[in-house]
Structure formats: structure tokens, C-alpha cells
N, C-alpha and C. Protein backbone atom coordinates (compact mmCIF):
# COMPACT_ATOMS: atom_id res chain seq x y z
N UNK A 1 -55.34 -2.43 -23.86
CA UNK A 1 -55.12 -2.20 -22.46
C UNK A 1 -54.14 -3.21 -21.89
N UNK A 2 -54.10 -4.64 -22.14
CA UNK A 2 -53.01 -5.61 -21.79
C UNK A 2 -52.19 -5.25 -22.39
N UNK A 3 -51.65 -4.64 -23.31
CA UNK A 3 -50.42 -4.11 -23.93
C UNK A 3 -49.81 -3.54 -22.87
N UNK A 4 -50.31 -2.04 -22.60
CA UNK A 4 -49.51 -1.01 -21.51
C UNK A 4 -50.01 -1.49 -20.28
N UNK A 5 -50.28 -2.48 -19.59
CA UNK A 5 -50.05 -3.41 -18.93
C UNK A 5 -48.91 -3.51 -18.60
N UNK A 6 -48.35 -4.74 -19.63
CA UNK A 6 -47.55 -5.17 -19.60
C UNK A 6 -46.05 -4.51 -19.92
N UNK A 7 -46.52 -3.19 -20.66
CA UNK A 7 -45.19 -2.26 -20.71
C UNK A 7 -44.97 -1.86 -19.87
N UNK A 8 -46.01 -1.37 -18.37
CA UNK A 8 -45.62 -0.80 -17.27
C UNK A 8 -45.47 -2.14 -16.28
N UNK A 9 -45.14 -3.07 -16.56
CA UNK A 9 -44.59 -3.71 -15.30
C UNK A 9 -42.86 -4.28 -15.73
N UNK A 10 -43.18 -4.17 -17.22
CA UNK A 10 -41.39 -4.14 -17.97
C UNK A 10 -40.35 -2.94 -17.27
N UNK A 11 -41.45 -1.92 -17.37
CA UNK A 11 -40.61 -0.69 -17.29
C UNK A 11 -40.45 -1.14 -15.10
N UNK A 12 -41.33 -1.47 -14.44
CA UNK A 12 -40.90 -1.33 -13.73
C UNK A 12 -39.98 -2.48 -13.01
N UNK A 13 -39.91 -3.59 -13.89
CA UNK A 13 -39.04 -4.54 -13.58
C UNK A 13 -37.34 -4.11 -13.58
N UNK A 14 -37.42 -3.53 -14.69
CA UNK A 14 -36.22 -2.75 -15.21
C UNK A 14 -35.80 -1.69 -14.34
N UNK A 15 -36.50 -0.72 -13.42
CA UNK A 15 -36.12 0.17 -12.35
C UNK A 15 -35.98 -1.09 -11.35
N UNK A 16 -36.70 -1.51 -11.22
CA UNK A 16 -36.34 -2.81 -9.75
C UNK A 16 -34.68 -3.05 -10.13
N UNK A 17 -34.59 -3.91 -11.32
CA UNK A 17 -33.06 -4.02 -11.65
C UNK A 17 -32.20 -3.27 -11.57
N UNK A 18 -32.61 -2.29 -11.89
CA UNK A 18 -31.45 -0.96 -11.97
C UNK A 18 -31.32 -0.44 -9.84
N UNK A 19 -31.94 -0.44 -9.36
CA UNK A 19 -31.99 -0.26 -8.56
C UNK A 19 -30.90 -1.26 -7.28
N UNK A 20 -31.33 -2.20 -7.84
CA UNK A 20 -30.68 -3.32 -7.39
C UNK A 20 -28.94 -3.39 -7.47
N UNK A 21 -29.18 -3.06 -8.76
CA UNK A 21 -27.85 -3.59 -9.07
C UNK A 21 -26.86 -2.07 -8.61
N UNK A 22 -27.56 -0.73 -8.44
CA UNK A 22 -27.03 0.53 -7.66
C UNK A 22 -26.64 -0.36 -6.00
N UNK A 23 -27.66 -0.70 -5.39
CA UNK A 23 -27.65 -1.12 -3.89
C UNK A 23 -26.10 -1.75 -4.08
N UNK A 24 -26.03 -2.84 -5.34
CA UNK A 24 -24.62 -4.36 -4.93
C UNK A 24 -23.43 -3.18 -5.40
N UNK A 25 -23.36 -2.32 -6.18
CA UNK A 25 -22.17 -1.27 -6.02
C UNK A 25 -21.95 -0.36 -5.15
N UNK A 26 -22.90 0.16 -4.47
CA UNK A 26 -22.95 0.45 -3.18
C UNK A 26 -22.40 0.14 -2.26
N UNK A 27 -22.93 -1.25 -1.88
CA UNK A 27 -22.47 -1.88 -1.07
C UNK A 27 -20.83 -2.63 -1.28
N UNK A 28 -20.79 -3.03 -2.43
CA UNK A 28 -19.42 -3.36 -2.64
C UNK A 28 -18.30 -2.01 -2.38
N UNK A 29 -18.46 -0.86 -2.42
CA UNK A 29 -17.47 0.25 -2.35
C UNK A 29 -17.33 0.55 -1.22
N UNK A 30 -18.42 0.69 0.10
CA UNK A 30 -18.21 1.15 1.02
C UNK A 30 -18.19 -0.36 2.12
N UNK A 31 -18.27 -1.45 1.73
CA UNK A 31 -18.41 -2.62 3.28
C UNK A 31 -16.77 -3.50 1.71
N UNK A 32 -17.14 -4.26 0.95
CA UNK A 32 -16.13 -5.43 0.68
C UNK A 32 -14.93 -4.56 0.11
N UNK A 33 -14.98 -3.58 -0.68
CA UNK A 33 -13.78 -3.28 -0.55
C UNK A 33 -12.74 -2.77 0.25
N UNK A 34 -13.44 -2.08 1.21
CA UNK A 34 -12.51 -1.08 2.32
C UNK A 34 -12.26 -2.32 3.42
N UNK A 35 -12.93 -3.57 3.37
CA UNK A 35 -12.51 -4.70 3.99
C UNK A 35 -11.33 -5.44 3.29
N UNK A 36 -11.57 -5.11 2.05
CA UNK A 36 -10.57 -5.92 1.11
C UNK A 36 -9.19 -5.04 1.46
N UNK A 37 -9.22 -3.79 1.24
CA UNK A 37 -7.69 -3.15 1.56
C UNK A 37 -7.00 -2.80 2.77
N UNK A 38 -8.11 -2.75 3.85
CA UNK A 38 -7.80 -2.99 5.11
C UNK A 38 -6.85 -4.30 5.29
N UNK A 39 -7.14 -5.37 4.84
CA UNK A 39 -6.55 -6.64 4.58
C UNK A 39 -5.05 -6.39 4.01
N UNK A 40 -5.11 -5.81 2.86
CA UNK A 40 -3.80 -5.76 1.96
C UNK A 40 -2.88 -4.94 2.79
N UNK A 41 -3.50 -3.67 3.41
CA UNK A 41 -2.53 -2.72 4.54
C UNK A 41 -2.03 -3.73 5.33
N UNK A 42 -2.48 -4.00 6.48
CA UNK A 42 -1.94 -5.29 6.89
C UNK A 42 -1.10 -6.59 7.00
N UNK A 43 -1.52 -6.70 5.56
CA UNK A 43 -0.43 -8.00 5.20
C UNK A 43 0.42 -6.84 4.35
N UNK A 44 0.42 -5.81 4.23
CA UNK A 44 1.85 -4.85 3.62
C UNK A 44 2.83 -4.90 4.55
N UNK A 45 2.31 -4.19 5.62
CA UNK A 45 2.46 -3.81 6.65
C UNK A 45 4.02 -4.95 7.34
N UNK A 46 3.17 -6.06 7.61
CA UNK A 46 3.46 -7.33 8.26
C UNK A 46 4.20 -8.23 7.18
N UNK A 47 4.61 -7.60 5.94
CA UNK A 47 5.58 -7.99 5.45
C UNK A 47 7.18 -7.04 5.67
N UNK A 48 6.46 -6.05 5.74
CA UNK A 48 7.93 -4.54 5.84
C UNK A 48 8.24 -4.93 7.15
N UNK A 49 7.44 -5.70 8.10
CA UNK A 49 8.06 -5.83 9.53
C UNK A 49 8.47 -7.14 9.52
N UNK A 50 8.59 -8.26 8.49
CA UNK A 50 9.38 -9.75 8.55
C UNK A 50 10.50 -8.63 8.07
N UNK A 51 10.42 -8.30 6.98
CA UNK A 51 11.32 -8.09 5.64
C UNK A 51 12.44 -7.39 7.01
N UNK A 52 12.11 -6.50 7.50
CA UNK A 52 13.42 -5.34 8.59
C UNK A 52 13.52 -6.20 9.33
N UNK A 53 12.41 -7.25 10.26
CA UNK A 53 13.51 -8.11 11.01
C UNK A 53 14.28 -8.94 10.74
N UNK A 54 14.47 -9.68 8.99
CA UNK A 54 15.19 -10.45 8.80
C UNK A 54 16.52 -9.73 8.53
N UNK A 55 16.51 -8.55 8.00
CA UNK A 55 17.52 -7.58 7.70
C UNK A 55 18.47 -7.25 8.93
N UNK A 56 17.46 -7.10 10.48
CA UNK A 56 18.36 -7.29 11.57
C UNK A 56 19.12 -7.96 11.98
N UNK A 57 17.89 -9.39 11.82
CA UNK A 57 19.22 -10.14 12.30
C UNK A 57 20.28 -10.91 11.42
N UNK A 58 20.08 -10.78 10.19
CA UNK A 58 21.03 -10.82 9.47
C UNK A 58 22.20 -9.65 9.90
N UNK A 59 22.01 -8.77 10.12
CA UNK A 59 23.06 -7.75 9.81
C UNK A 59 23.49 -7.84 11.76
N UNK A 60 23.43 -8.51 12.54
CA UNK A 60 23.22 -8.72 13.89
C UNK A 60 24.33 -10.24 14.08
N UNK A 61 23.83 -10.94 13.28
CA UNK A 61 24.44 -12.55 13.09
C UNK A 61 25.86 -12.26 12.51
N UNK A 62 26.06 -11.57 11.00
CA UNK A 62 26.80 -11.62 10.17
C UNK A 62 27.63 -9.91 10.23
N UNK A 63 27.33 -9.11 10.57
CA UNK A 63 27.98 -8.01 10.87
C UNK A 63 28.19 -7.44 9.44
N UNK A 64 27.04 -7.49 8.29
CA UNK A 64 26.58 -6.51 6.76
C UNK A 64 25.83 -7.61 6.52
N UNK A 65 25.12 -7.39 5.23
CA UNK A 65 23.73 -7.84 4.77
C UNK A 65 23.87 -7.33 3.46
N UNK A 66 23.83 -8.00 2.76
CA UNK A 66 23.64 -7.52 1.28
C UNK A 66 22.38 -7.76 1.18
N UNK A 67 21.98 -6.77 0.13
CA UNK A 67 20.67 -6.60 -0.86
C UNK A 67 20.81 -6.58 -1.94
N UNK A 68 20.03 -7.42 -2.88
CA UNK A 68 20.06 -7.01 -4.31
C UNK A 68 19.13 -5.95 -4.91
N UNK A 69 19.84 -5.02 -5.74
CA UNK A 69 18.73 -4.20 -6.18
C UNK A 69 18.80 -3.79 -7.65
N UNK A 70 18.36 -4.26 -8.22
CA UNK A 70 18.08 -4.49 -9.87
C UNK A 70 19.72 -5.37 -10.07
N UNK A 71 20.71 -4.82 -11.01
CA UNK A 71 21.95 -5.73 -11.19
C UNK A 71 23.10 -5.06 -10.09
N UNK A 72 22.69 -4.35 -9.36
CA UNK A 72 23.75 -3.94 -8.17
C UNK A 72 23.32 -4.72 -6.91
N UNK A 73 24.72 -4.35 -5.48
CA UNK A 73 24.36 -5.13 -4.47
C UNK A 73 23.91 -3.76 -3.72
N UNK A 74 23.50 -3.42 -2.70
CA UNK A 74 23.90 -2.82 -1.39
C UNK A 74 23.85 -3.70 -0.78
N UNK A 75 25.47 -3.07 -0.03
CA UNK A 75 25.84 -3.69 1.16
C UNK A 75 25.50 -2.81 2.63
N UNK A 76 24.49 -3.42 3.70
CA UNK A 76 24.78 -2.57 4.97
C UNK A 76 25.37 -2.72 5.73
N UNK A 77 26.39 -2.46 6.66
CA UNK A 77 27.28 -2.79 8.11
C UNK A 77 27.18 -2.17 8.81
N UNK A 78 27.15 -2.76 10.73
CA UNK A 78 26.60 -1.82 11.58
C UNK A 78 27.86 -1.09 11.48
N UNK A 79 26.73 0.10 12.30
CA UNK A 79 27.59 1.93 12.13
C UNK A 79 28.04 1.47 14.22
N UNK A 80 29.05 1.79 14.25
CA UNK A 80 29.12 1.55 15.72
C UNK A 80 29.65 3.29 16.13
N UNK A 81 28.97 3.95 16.84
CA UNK A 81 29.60 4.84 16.99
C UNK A 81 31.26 4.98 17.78
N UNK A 82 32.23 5.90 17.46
CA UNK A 82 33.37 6.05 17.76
C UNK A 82 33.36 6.42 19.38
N UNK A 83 33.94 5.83 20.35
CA UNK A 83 34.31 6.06 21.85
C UNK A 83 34.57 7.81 22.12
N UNK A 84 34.38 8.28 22.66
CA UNK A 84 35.20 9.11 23.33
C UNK A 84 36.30 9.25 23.72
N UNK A 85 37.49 8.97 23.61
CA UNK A 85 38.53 8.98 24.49
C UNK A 85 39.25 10.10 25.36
N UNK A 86 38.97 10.05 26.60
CA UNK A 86 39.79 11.27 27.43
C UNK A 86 40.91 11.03 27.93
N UNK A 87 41.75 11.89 27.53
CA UNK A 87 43.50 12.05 28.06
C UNK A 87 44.01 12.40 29.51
């Protein structure tokens, strides 16, 4: 009788664990990660908006802006649109 005792409080230690360790993946998928990429959007985000304003005023200061992109340059220069002229 202390035998299956002790097998039924193994077995239910082992659902406690299992249980447990369901709750910390749980909880990690729906609260720390969607906090974690909320974060990364953000600092994406708030890098694409340094990255274009440095591109402005570079191309604002200096009138083109080079970029490197793999072993080529692009170059940008402002587009000024052409006047109208009436006769």
C-alpha cells in the first residue's frame, strides 16, 4: 500500500510540473514576448526615422547624398521642379 502511495503522488507531482511549466509558456507567448517585439517595432521604427532624417539633411546641407549599397554608390539630388515660364 506505501508503494502506490507513493506512485500516486509521483504521478501527481509530475502533472503539477507539467502543468506549470504549460502556465511559463503561456505566459511567455502572450505577456514577454509581444512586449519584447512591441519594443523591437519601435526601436525599428525610430531608427528608419534617424536613418531619413539624416538622409535629409544631408541631402538639404550638401545638395546629393550618397549611399552605399553592396559595391555600388547611389547617389540622390534634390528634384527641384522646373518654373513655369509665361511669354
Amino acid at each position: 500500500m506505501g508503494s502506490e502511495n507513493e506512485r500516486t503522488r509521483l504521478i501527481i507531482k509530475v502533472l503539477m510540473a507539467v502543468v506549470v511549466l504549460l502556465v511559463v509558456i503561456v505566459l511567455y507567448l502572450l505577456v514577454f514576448q509581444t512586449q519584447y517585439n512591441n519594443f523591437v517595432n519601435e526601436k525599428r521604427a525610430e531608427g528608419v526615422n534617424l536613418a531619413v532624417s539624416q538622409i535629409l539633411a544631408d541631402l538639404q546641407t550638401n545638395g546629393y547624398v550618397q549611399i552605399p549599397v553592396g559595391d555600388e554608390v547611389l547617389i540622390l539630388v534634390q528634384y527641384i521642379p522646373p518654373q513655369n515660364v509665361t511669354q
